[in-house]
Protein backbone atom coordinates (compact mmCIF):
# COMPACT_ATOMS: atom_id res chain seq x y z
CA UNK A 1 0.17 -10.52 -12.74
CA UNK A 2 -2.60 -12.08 -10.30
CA UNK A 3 -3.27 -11.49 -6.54
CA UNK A 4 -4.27 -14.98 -5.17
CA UNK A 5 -6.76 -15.28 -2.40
CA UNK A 6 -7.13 -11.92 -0.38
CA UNK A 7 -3.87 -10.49 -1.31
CA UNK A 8 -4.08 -6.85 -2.16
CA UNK A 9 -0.68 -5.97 -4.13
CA UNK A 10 0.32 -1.92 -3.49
CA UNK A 11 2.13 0.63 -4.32
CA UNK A 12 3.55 2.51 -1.26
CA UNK A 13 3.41 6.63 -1.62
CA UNK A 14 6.41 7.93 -0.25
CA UNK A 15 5.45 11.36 1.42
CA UNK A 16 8.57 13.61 1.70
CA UNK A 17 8.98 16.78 3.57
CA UNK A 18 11.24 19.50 3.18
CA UNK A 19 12.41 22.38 5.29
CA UNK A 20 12.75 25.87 4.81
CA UNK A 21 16.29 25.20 3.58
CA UNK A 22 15.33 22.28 1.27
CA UNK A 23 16.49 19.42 3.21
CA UNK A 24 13.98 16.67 2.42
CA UNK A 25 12.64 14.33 5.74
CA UNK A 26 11.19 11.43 4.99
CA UNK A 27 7.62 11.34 6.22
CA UNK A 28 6.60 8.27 7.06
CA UNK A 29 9.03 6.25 9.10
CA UNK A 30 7.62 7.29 12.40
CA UNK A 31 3.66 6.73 11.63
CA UNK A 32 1.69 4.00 11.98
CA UNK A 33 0.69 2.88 8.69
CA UNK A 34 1.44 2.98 5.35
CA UNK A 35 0.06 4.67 1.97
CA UNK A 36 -0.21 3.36 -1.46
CA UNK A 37 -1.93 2.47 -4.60
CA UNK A 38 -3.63 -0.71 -5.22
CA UNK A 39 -2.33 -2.71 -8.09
CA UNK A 40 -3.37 -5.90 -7.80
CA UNK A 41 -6.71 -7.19 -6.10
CA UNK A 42 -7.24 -11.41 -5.21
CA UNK A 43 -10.82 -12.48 -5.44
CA UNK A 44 -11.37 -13.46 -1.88
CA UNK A 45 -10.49 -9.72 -1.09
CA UNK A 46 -12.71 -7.87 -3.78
CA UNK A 47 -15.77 -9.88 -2.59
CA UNK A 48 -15.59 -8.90 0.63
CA UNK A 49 -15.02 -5.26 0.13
CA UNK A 50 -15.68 -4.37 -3.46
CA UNK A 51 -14.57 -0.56 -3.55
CA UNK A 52 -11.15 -2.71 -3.22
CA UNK A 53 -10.26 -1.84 -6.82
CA UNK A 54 -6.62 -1.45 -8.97
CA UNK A 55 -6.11 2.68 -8.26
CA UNK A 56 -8.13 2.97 -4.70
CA UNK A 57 -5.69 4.59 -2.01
CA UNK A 58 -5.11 2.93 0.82
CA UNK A 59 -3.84 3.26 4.23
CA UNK A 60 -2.21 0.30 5.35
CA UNK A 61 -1.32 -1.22 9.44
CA UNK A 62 2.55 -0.92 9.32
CA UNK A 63 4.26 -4.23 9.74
CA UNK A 64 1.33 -6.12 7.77
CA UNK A 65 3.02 -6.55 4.35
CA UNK A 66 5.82 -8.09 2.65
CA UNK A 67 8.62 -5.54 0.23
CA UNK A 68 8.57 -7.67 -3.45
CA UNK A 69 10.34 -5.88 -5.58
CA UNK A 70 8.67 -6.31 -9.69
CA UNK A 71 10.16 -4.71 -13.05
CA UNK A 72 12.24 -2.41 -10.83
CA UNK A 73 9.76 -1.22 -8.72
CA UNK A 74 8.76 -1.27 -5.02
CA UNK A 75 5.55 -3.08 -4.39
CA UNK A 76 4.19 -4.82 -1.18
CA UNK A 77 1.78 -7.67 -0.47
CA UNK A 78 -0.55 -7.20 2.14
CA UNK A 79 -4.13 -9.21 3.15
CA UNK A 80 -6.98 -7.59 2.94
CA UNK A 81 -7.19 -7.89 6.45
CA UNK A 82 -4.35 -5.37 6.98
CA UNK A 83 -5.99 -2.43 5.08
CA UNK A 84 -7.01 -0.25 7.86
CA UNK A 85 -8.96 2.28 5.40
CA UNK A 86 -10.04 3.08 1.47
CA UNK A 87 -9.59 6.73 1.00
């Protein structure tokens, strides 16, 4: 697979909490961005920013990217422009 342009394909991290009697919360539904792994880079995006690489983590503006779903997994489709930060 190829990212076209400056799409950035992810991974999202799903951060789970539980409490002290093992209930698990899910963490991120009430913040303001996102998590993941980059997958896929386009080449508009990795000239402008090249530490934009396949395995950099990323924090993501919520409502920015598009759920595609690929060989069973979860992925999302974001432009560059919506990566708030490379961790």
């Amino acid at each position: 697979m190829k990212a076209l342009k400056n799409n950035v394909v992810y991974e999202p991290i799903v951060e789970e909490k539980k409490t002290e009697s093992g209930i698990i919360i899910p963490g991120s539904q009430n913040k303001p961005f996102d998590k993941g792994v980059v997958k896929y880079v386009g080449p508009e995006a990795s000239q402008k920013e090249p530490d934009l690489v396949p395995g950099a983590t990323v924090l993501v503006s919520k409502g920015s990217s598009t759920d595609i779903e690929l060989d069973e997994k979860q992925l999302k489709i974001v432009k560059d422009e919506g990566i708030i930060l490379i961790l």
